[in-house]
C-alpha atoms as a PDB file:
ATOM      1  CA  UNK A   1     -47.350 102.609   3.551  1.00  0.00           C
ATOM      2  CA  UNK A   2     -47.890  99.044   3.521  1.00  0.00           C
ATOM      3  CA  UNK A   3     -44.937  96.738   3.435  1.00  0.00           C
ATOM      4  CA  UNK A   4     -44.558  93.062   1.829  1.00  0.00           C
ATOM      5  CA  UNK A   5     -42.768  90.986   4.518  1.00  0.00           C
ATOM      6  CA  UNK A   6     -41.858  87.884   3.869  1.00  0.00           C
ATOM      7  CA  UNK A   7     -41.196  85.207   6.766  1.00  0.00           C
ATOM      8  CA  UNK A   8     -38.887  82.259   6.611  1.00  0.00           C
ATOM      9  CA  UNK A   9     -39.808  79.766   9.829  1.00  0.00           C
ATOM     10  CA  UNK A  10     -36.732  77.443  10.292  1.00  0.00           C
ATOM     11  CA  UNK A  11     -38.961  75.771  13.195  1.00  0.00           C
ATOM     12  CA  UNK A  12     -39.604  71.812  12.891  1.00  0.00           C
ATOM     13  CA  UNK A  13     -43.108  72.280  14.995  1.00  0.00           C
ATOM     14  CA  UNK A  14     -45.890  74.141  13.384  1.00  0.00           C
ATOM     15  CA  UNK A  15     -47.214  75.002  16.889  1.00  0.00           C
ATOM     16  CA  UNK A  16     -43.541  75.233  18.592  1.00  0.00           C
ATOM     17  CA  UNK A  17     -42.532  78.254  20.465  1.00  0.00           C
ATOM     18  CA  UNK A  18     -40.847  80.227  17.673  1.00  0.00           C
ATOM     19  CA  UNK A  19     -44.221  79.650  15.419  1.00  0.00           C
ATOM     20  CA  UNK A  20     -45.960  81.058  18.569  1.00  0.00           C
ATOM     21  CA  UNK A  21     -43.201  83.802  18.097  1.00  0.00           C
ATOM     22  CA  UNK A  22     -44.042  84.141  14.122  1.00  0.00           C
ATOM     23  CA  UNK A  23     -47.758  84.208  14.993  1.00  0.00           C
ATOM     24  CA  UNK A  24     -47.721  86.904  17.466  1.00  0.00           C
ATOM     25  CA  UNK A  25     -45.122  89.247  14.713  1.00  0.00           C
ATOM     26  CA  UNK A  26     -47.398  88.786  11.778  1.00  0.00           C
ATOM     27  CA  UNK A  27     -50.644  89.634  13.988  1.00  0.00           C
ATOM     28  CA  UNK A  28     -49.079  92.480  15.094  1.00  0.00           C
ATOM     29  CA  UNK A  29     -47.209  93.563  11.123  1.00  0.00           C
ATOM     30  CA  UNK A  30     -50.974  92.790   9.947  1.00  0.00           C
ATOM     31  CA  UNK A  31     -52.706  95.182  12.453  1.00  0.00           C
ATOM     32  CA  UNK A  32     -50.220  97.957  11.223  1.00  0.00           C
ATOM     33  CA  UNK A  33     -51.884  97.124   7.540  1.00  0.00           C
ATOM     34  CA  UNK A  34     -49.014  94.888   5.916  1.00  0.00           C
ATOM     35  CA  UNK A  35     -48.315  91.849   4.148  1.00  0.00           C
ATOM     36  CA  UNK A  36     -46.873  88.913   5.969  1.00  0.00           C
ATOM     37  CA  UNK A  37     -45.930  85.994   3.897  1.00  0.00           C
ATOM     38  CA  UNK A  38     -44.762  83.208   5.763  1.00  0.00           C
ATOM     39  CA  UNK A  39     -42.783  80.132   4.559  1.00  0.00           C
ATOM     40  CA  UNK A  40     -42.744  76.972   6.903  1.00  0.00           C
ATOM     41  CA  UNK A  41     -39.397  75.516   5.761  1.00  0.00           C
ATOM     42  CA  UNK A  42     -39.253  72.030   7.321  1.00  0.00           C
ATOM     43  CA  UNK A  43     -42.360  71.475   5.367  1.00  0.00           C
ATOM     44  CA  UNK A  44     -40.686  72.208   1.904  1.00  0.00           C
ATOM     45  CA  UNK A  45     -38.655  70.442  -0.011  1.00  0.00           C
ATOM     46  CA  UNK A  46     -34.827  73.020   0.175  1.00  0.00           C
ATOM     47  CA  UNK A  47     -31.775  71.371  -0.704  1.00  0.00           C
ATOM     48  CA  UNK A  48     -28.680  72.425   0.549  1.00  0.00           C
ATOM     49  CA  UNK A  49     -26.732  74.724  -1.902  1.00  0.00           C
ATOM     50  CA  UNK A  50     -23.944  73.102  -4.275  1.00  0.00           C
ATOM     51  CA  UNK A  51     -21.545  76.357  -4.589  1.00  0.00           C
ATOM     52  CA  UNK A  52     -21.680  75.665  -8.036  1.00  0.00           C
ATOM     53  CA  UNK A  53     -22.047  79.948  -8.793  1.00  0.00           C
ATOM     54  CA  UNK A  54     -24.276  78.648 -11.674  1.00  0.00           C
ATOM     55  CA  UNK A  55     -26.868  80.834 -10.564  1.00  0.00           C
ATOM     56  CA  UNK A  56     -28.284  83.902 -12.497  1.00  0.00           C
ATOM     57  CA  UNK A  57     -30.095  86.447 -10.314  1.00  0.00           C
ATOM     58  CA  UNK A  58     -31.954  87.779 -12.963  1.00  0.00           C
ATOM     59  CA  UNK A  59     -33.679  84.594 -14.410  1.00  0.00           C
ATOM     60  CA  UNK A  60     -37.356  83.432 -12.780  1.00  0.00           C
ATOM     61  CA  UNK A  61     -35.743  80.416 -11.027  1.00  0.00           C
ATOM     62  CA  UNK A  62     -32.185  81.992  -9.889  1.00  0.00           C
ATOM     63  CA  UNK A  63     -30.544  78.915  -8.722  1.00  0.00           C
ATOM     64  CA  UNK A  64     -30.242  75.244 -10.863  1.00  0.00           C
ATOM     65  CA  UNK A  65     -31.577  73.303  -8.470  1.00  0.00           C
ATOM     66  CA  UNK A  66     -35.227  73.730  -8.811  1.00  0.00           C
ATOM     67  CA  UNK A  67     -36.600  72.525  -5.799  1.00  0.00           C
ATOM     68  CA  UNK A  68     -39.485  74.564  -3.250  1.00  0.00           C
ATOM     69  CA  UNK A  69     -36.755  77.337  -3.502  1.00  0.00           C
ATOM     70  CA  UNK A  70     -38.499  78.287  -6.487  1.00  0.00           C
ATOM     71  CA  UNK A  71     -41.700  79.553  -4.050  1.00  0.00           C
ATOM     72  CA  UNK A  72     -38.803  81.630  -2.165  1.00  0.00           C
ATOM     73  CA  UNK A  73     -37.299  83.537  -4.557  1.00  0.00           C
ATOM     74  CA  UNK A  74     -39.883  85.578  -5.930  1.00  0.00           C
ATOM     75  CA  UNK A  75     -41.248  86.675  -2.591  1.00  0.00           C
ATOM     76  CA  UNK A  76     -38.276  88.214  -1.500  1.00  0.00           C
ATOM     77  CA  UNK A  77     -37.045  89.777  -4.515  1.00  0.00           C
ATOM     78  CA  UNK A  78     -40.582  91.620  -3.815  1.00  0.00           C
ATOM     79  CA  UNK A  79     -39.846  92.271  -0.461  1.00  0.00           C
ATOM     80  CA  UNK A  80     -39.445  95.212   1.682  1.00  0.00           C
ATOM     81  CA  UNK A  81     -38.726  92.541   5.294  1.00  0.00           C
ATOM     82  CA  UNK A  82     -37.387  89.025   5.735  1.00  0.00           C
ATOM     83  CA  UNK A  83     -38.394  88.296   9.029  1.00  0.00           C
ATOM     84  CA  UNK A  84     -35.740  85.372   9.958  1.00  0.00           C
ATOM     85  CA  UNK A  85     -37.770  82.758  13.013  1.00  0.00           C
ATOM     86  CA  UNK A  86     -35.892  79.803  14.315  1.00  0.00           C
ATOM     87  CA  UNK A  87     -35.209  77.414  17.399  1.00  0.00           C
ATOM     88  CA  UNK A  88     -31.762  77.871  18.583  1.00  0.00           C
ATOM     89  CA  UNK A  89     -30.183  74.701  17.892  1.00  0.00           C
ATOM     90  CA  UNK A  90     -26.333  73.932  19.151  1.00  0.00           C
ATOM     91  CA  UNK A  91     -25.836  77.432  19.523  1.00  0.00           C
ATOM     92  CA  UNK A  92     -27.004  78.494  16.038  1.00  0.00           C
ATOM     93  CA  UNK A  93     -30.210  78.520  13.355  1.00  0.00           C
ATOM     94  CA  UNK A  94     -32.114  75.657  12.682  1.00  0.00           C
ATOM     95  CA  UNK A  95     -30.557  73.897   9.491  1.00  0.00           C
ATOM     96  CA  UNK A  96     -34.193  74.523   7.945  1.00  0.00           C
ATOM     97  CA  UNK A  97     -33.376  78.135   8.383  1.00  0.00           C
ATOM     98  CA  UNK A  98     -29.560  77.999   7.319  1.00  0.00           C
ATOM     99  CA  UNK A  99     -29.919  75.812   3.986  1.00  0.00           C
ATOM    100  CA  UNK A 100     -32.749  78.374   3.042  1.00  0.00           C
ATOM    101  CA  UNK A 101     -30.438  81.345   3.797  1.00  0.00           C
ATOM    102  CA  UNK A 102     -27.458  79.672   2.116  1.00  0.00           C
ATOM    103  CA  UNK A 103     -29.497  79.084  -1.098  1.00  0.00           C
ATOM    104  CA  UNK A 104     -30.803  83.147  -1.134  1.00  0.00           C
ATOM    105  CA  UNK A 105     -27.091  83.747  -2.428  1.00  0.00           C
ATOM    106  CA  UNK A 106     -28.237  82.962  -5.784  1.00  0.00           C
ATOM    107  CA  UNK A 107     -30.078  86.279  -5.859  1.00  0.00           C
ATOM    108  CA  UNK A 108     -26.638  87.753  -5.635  1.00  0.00           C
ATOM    109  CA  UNK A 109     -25.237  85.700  -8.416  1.00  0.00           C
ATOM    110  CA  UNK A 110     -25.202  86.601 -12.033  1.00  0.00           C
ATOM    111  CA  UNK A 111     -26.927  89.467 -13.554  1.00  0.00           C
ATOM    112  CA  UNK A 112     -27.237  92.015 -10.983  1.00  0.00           C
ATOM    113  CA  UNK A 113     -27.456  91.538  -6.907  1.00  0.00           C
ATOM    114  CA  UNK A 114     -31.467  91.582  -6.072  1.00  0.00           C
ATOM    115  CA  UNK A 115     -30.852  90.796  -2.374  1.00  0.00           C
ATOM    116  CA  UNK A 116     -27.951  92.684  -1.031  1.00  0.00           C
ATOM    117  CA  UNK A 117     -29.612  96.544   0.019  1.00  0.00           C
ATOM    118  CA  UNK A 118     -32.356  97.805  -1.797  1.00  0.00           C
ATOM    119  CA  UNK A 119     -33.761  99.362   1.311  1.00  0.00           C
ATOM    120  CA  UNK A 120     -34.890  95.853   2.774  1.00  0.00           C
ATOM    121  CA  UNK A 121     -35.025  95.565   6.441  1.00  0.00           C
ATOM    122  CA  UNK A 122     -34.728  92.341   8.482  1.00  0.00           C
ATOM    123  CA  UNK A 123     -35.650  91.597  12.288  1.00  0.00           C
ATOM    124  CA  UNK A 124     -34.657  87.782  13.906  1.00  0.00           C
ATOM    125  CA  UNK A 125     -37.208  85.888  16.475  1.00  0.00           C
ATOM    126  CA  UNK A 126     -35.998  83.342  18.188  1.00  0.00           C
ATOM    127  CA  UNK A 127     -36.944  80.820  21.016  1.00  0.00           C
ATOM    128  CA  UNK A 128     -34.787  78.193  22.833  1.00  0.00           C
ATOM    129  CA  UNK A 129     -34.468  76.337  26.102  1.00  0.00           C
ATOM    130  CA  UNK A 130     -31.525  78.086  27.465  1.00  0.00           C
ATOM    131  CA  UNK A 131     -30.087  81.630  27.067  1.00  0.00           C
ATOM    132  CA  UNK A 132     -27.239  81.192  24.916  1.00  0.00           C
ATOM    133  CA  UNK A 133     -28.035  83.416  21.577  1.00  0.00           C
ATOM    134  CA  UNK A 134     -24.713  85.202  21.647  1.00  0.00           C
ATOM    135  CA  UNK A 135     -22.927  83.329  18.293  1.00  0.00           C
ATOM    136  CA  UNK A 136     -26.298  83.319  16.470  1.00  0.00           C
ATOM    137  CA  UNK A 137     -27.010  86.704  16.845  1.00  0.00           C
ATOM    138  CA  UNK A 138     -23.424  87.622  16.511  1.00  0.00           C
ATOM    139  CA  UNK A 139     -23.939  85.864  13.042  1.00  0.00           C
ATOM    140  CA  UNK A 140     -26.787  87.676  11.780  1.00  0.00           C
ATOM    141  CA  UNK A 141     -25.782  90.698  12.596  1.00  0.00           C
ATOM    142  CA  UNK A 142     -22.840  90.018  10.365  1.00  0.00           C
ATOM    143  CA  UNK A 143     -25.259  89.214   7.647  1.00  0.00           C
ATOM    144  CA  UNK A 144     -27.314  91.708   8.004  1.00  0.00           C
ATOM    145  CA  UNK A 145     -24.242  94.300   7.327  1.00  0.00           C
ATOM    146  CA  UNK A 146     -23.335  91.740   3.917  1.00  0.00           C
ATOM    147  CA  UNK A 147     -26.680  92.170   2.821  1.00  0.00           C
ATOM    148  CA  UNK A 148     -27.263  95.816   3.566  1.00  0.00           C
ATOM    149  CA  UNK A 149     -30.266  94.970   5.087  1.00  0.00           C
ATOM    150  CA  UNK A 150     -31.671  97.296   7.883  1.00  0.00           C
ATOM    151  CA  UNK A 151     -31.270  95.376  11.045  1.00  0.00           C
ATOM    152  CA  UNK A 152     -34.547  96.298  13.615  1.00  0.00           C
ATOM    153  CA  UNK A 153     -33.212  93.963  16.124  1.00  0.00           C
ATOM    154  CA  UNK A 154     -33.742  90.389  17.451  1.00  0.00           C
ATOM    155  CA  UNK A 155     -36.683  89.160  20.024  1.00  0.00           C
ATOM    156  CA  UNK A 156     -35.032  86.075  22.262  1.00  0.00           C
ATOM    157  CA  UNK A 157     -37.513  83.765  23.811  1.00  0.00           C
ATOM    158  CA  UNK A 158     -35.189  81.597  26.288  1.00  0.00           C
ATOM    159  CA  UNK A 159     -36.112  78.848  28.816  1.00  0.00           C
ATOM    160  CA  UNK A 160     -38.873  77.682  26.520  1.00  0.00           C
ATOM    161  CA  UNK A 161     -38.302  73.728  26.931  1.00  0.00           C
ATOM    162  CA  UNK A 162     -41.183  72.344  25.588  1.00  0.00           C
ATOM    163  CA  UNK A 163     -44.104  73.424  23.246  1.00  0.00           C
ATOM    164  CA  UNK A 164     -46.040  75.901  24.673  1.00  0.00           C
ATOM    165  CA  UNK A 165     -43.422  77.174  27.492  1.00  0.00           C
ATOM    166  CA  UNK A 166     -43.390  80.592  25.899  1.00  0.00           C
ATOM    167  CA  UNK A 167     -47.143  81.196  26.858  1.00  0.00           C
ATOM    168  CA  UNK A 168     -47.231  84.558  28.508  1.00  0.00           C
ATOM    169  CA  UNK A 169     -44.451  85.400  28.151  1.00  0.00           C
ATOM    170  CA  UNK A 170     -42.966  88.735  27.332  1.00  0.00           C
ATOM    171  CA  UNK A 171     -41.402  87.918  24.391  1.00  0.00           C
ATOM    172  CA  UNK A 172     -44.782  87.581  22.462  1.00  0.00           C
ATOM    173  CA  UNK A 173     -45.798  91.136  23.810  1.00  0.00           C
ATOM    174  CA  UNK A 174     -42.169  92.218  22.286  1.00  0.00           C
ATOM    175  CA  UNK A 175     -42.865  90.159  18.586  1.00  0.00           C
ATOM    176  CA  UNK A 176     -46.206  91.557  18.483  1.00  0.00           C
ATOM    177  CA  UNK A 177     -44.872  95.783  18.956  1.00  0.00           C
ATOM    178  CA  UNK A 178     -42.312  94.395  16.746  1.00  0.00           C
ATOM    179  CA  UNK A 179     -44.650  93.726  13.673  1.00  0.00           C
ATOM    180  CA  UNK A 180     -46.736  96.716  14.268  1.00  0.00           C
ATOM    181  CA  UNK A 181     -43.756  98.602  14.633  1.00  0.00           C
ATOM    182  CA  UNK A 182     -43.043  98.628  11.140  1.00  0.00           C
ATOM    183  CA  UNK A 183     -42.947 101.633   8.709  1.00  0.00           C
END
């Protein structure tokens, strides 16, 4: 059955090593006949969330602010996957990636939750210089149990310094059985 799968890149280079990690995923999610939707966050416009619980999870736009978050929503409310891609950055997500994630909570707010369980599944990519995913992955594995979501796993791309590093690599091999992995 085909799947909608929706991808939020929290990478600052269109061509960086964790697009080169998206890229590989949706070739192989597409292959297996699904829908990959990908949103390159530092080219949108996301501010950071207020905490103002003002939002209504129910309404078109769920959250006040109406900003490129309004492109967001409505994917993954239809979505069976978020796919979650970032550099690792100071031993956590990109801040493209966070203020995104931070903003999803008005989905929970309101009228009903539409992003905590509903069968969704979730899978993390990341690529970084060193090795030292331990605290990121520690925290989305945490969020993955608040949400509900079904967690199938993380691929870690380290000692990628510069753009193009990961070439090769294993890691792509892994993102690509990842995406056409999916039922």
């Amino acid at each position: 059955m085909s799947k909608k799968i929706v991808i939020l890149n929290g990478s600052p280079r269109k061509t960086g090593n964790t697009s080169t990690l998206v890229k590989a995923f949706t070739e192989g999610a597409e292959s297996a006949g699904h829908t990959v939707t990908e949103f390159f966050l530092d080219g949108m416009n996301i501010h950071g969330c207020k905490g103002c619980f003002g939002g209504h999870s129910s309404q078109e736009c769920p959250c006040v602010q109406k900003d490129d978050m309004t492109q967001i929503y409505p994917a993954v409310k239809e979505s069976d996957m978020v796919v979650l891609a970032t550099p690792l950055y100071y031993w956590n997500m990109s801040g493209q990636l966070r203020t995104a994630i931070d903003r999803l909570f008005a989905l929970e707010e309101g009228d009903g939750n539409l992003l905590r369980g509903n069968g969704r599944a979730s899978a993390l990519l990341m690529a970084a210089e060193g090795h030292g995913f331990e605290d990121v992955v520690l925290y989305y594995d945490h969020l993955m149990e608040h949400l509900r979501w079904n967690n199938l796993g993380h691929v870690l791309a380290g000692g990628n310094m510069d753009v193009g590093d990961i070439q090769g690599k294993s890691e792509l091999e892994e993102a690509y059985q990842l995406g056409k992995s999916i039922q």
